[in-house]
C-alpha atoms as a PDB file:
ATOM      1  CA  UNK A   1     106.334 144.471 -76.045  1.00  0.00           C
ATOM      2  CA  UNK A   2     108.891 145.734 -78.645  1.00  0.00           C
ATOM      3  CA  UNK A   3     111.350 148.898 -78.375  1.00  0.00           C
ATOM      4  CA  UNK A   4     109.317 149.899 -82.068  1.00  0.00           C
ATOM      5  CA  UNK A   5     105.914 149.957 -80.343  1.00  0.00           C
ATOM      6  CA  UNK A   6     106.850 152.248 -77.291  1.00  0.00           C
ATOM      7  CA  UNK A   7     110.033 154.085 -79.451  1.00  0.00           C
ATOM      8  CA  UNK A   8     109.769 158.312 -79.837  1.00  0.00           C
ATOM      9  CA  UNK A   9     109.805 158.389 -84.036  1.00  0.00           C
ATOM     10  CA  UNK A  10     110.031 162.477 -83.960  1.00  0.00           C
ATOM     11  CA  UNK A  11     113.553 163.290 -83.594  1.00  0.00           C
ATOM     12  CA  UNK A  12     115.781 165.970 -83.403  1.00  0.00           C
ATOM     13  CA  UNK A  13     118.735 166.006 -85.249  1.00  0.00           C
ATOM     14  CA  UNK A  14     121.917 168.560 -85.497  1.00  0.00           C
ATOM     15  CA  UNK A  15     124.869 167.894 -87.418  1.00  0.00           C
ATOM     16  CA  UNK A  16     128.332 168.095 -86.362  1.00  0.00           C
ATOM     17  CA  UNK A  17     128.783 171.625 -87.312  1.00  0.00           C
ATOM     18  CA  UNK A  18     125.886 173.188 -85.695  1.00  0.00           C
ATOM     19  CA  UNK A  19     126.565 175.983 -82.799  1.00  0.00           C
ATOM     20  CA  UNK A  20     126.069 175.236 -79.459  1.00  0.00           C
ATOM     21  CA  UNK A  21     123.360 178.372 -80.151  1.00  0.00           C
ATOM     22  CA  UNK A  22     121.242 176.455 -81.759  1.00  0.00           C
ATOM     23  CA  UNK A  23     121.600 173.218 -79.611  1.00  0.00           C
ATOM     24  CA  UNK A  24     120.490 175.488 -76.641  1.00  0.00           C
ATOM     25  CA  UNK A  25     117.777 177.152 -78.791  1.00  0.00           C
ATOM     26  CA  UNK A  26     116.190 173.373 -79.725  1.00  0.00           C
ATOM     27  CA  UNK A  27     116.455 172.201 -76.015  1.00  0.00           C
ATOM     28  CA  UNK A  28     114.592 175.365 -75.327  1.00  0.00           C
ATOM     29  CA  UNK A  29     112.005 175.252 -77.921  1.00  0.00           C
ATOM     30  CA  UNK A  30     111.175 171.230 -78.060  1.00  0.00           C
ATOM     31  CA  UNK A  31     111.910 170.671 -74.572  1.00  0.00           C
ATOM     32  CA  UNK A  32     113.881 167.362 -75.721  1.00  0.00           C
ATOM     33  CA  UNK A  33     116.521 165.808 -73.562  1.00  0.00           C
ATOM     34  CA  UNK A  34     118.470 164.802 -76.320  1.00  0.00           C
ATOM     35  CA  UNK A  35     120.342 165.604 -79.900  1.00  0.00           C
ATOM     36  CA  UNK A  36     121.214 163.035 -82.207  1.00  0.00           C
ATOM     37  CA  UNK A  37     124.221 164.207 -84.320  1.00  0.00           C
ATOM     38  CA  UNK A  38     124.135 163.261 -88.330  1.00  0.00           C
ATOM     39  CA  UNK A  39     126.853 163.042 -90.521  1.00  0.00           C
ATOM     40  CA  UNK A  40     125.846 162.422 -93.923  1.00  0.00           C
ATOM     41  CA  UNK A  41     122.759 160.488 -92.540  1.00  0.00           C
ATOM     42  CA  UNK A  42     124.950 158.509 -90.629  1.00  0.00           C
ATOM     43  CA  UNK A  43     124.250 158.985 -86.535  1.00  0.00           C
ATOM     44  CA  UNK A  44     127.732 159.751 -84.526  1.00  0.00           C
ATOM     45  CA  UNK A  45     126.840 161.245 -81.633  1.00  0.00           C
ATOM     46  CA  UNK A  46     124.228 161.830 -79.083  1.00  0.00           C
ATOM     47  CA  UNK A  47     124.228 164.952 -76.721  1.00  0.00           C
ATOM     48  CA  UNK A  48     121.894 165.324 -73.876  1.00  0.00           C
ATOM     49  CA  UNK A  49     120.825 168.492 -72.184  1.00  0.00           C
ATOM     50  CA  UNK A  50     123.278 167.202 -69.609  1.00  0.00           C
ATOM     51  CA  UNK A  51     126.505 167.827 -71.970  1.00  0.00           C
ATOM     52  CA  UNK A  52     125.104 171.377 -73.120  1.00  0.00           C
ATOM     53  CA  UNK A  53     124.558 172.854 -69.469  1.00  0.00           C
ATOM     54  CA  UNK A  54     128.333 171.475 -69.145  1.00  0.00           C
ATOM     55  CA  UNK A  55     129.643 173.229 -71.584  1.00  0.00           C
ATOM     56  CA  UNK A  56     128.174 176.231 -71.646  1.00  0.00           C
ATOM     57  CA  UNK A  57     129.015 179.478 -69.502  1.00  0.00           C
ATOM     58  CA  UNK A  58     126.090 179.184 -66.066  1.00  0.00           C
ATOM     59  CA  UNK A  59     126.711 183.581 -66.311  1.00  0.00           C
ATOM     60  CA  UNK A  60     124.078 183.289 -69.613  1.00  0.00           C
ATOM     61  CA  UNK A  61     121.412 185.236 -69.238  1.00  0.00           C
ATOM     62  CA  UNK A  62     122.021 186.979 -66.221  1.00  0.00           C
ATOM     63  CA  UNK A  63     123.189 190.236 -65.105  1.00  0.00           C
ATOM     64  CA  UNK A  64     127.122 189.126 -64.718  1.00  0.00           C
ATOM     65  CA  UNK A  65     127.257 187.763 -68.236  1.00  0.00           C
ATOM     66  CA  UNK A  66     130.024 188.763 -70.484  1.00  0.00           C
ATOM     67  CA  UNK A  67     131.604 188.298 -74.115  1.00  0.00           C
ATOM     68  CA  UNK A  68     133.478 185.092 -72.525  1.00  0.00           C
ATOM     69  CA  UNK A  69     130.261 183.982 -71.175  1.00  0.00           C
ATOM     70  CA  UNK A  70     128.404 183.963 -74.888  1.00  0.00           C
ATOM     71  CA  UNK A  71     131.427 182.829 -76.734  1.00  0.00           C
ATOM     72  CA  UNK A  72     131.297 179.303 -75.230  1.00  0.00           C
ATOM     73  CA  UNK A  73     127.976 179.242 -77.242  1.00  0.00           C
ATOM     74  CA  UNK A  74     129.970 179.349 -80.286  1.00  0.00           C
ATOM     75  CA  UNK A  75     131.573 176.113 -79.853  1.00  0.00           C
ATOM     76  CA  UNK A  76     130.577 173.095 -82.112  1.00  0.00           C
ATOM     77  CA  UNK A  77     128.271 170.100 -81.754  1.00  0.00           C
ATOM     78  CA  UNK A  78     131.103 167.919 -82.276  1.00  0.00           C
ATOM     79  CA  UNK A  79     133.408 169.052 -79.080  1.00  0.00           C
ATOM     80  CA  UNK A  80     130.102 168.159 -76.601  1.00  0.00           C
ATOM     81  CA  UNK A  81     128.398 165.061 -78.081  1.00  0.00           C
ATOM     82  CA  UNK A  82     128.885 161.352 -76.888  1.00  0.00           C
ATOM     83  CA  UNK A  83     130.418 159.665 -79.535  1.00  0.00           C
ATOM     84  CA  UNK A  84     129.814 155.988 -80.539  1.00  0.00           C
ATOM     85  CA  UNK A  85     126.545 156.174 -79.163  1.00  0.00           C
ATOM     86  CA  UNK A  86     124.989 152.740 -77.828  1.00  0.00           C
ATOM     87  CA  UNK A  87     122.167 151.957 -80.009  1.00  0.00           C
ATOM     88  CA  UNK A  88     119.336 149.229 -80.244  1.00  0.00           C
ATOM     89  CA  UNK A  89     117.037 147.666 -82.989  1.00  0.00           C
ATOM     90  CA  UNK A  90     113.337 147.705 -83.243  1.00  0.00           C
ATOM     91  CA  UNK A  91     112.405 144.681 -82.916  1.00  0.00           C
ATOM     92  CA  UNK A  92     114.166 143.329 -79.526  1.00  0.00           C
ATOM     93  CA  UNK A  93     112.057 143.406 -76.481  1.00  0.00           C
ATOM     94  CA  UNK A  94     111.189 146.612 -74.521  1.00  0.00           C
ATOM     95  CA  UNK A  95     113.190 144.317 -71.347  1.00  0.00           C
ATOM     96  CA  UNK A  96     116.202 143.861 -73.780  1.00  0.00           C
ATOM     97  CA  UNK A  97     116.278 147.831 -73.890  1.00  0.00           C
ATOM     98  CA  UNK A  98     115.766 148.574 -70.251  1.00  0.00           C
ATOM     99  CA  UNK A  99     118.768 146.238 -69.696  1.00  0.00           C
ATOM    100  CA  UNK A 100     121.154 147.531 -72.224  1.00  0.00           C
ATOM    101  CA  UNK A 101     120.395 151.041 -70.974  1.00  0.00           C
ATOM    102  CA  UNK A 102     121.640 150.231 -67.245  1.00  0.00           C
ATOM    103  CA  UNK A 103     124.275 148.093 -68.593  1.00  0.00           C
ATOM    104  CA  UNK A 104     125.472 150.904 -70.537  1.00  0.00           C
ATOM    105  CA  UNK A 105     124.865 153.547 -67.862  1.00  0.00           C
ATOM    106  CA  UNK A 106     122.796 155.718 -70.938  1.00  0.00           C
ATOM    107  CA  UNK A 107     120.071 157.630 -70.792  1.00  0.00           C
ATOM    108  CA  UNK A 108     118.811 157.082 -74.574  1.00  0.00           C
ATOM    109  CA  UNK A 109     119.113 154.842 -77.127  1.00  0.00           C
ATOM    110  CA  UNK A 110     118.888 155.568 -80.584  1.00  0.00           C
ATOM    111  CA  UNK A 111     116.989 153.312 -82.706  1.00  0.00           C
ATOM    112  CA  UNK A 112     118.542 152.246 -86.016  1.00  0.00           C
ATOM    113  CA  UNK A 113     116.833 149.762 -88.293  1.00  0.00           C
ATOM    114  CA  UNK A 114     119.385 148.551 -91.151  1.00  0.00           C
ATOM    115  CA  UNK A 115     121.608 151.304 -90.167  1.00  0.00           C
ATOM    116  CA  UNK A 116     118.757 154.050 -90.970  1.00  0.00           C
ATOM    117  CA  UNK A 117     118.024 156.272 -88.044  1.00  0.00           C
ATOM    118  CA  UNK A 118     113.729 155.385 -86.700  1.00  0.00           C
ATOM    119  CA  UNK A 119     113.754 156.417 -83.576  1.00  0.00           C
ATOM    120  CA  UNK A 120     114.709 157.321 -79.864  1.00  0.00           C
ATOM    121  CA  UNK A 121     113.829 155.731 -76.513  1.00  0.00           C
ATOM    122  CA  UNK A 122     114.588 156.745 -73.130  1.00  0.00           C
ATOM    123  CA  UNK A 123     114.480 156.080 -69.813  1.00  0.00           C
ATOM    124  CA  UNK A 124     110.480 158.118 -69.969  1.00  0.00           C
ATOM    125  CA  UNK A 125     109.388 155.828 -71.982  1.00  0.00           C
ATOM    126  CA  UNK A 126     110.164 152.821 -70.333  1.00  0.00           C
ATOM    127  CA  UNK A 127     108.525 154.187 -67.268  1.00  0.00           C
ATOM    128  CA  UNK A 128     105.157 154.984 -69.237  1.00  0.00           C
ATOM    129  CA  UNK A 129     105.493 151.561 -69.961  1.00  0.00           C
ATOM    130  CA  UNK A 130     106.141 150.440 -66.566  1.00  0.00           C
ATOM    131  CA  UNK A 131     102.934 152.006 -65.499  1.00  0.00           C
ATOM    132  CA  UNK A 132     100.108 150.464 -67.612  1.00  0.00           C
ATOM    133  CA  UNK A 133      98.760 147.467 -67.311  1.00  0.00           C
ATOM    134  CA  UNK A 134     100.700 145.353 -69.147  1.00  0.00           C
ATOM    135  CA  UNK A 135     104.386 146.567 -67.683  1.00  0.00           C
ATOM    136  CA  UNK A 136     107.951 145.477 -68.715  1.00  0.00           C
END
Protein backbone atom coordinates (compact mmCIF):
# COMPACT_ATOMS: atom_id res chain seq x y z
CA UNK A 1 0.00 0.00 0.00
CA UNK A 2 1.22 3.54 -0.93
CA UNK A 3 1.39 6.80 1.40
CA UNK A 4 -1.02 8.38 -1.83
CA UNK A 5 -3.74 5.76 -1.27
CA UNK A 6 -4.16 6.18 2.61
CA UNK A 7 -2.74 10.20 2.48
CA UNK A 8 -5.43 13.13 4.00
CA UNK A 9 -5.65 15.41 0.48
CA UNK A 10 -7.84 18.25 2.46
CA UNK A 11 -5.43 20.42 4.11
CA UNK A 12 -5.17 23.28 6.09
CA UNK A 13 -2.88 25.79 5.35
CA UNK A 14 -1.78 29.29 7.17
CA UNK A 15 0.91 31.37 6.04
CA UNK A 16 3.66 32.73 7.98
CA UNK A 17 1.93 35.85 8.90
CA UNK A 18 -1.26 34.57 10.18
CA UNK A 19 -2.19 35.28 14.09
CA UNK A 20 -1.99 32.76 16.45
CA UNK A 21 -6.05 33.85 16.55
CA UNK A 22 -6.74 32.31 13.73
CA UNK A 23 -4.46 29.17 14.19
CA UNK A 24 -6.54 28.57 17.43
CA UNK A 25 -9.81 29.43 15.62
CA UNK A 26 -8.95 26.55 12.68
CA UNK A 27 -7.88 23.94 15.37
CA UNK A 28 -11.19 24.76 16.88
CA UNK A 29 -13.36 24.72 13.92
CA UNK A 30 -11.70 21.64 11.75
CA UNK A 31 -10.61 19.81 14.66
CA UNK A 32 -7.14 19.19 12.72
CA UNK A 33 -3.99 18.36 14.57
CA UNK A 34 -1.96 20.14 12.31
CA UNK A 35 -1.08 23.53 10.14
CA UNK A 36 1.01 23.46 7.26
CA UNK A 37 2.67 26.91 6.82
CA UNK A 38 2.96 28.34 2.97
CA UNK A 39 5.19 30.75 1.75
CA UNK A 40 4.56 31.61 -1.69
CA UNK A 41 3.25 27.98 -2.24
CA UNK A 42 6.27 26.76 -0.91
CA UNK A 43 5.62 24.56 2.58
CA UNK A 44 8.10 25.81 5.59
CA UNK A 45 6.65 24.84 8.47
CA UNK A 46 4.31 22.55 10.19
CA UNK A 47 2.62 23.41 13.61
CA UNK A 48 0.64 20.96 15.55
CA UNK A 49 -1.99 21.66 18.13
CA UNK A 50 0.88 20.69 20.40
CA UNK A 51 3.03 24.02 19.56
CA UNK A 52 -0.23 26.31 19.82
CA UNK A 53 -1.35 25.10 23.43
CA UNK A 54 2.53 25.94 24.12
CA UNK A 55 2.46 29.09 23.20
CA UNK A 56 -0.48 30.39 24.11
CA UNK A 57 -1.58 31.89 27.63
CA UNK A 58 -3.62 28.37 29.61
CA UNK A 59 -5.68 31.79 31.57
CA UNK A 60 -7.81 31.98 27.91
CA UNK A 61 -11.09 31.73 28.39
CA UNK A 62 -11.46 31.63 31.90
CA UNK A 63 -12.35 33.85 34.64
CA UNK A 64 -8.49 34.91 35.55
CA UNK A 65 -7.76 35.92 31.98
CA UNK A 66 -6.20 39.20 31.28
CA UNK A 67 -4.82 41.62 28.42
CA UNK A 68 -1.36 39.58 28.83
CA UNK A 69 -3.26 36.46 28.59
CA UNK A 70 -4.94 37.45 24.93
CA UNK A 71 -1.92 39.21 23.67
CA UNK A 72 0.10 35.97 23.31
CA UNK A 73 -2.66 35.28 20.67
CA UNK A 74 -1.25 37.98 18.68
CA UNK A 75 1.95 36.39 18.02
CA UNK A 76 2.78 35.03 14.46
CA UNK A 77 2.67 31.63 12.78
CA UNK A 78 6.21 31.88 12.12
CA UNK A 79 7.58 32.15 15.98
CA UNK A 80 5.53 28.54 16.77
CA UNK A 81 5.88 26.35 13.64
CA UNK A 82 8.48 23.46 13.11
CA UNK A 83 10.58 24.51 10.52
CA UNK A 84 12.17 22.24 7.83
CA UNK A 85 9.48 19.96 8.19
CA UNK A 86 10.27 16.13 7.34
CA UNK A 87 8.33 15.30 4.36
CA UNK A 88 7.60 12.12 2.15
CA UNK A 89 6.50 11.33 -1.51
CA UNK A 90 3.46 9.59 -2.72
CA UNK A 91 4.48 6.89 -4.07
CA UNK A 92 6.86 5.09 -1.33
CA UNK A 93 5.25 2.45 0.71
CA UNK A 94 2.78 3.14 3.59
CA UNK A 95 5.89 0.95 5.79
CA UNK A 96 8.48 3.47 4.34
CA UNK A 97 6.23 6.25 6.07
CA UNK A 98 5.56 4.57 9.35
CA UNK A 99 9.39 4.24 9.59
CA UNK A 100 10.45 7.68 8.68
CA UNK A 101 7.86 9.00 11.13
CA UNK A 102 9.52 7.13 14.26
CA UNK A 103 12.84 7.75 12.87
CA UNK A 104 12.08 11.29 12.82
CA UNK A 105 10.19 11.36 16.12
CA UNK A 106 7.09 13.38 13.93
CA UNK A 107 3.78 13.20 14.18
CA UNK A 108 2.89 14.17 10.38
CA UNK A 109 4.31 14.16 7.28
CA UNK A 110 3.54 16.36 4.61
CA UNK A 111 3.20 14.97 1.27
CA UNK A 112 4.92 16.80 -1.59
CA UNK A 113 4.86 15.44 -5.12
CA UNK A 114 7.50 17.44 -7.40
CA UNK A 115 7.76 19.93 -4.70
CA UNK A 116 3.81 20.74 -4.92
CA UNK A 117 2.06 20.32 -1.63
CA UNK A 118 -0.85 16.80 -2.07
CA UNK A 119 -1.27 15.87 1.06
CA UNK A 120 -0.84 15.01 4.88
CA UNK A 121 -0.47 11.72 6.76
CA UNK A 122 -0.28 11.01 10.30
CA UNK A 123 0.18 8.75 12.78
CA UNK A 124 -4.26 8.16 12.48
CA UNK A 125 -3.92 7.11 9.43
CA UNK A 126 -1.46 4.60 9.68
CA UNK A 127 -3.44 3.07 12.45
CA UNK A 128 -6.73 2.91 10.22
CA UNK A 129 -4.51 1.15 8.15
CA UNK A 130 -3.16 -1.06 10.70
CA UNK A 131 -6.63 -2.22 11.43
CA UNK A 132 -8.13 -3.60 8.17
CA UNK A 133 -7.47 -6.48 6.70
CA UNK A 134 -4.76 -5.94 4.71
CA UNK A 135 -2.39 -3.99 7.51
CA UNK A 136 1.09 -2.35 7.12
Amino acid sequence: MLIRDIMTTRVATVSMDDRLSVIKDIFEQAHFRHLLVLEEGELVGVISDRDLFRAISPYLDSEAEMTRDTETLTKRAHQIMSRHPVTIAPQLTVREGVQLMLEKNVSCLPVLENGALVGIISWKDFLRVALTPDGL
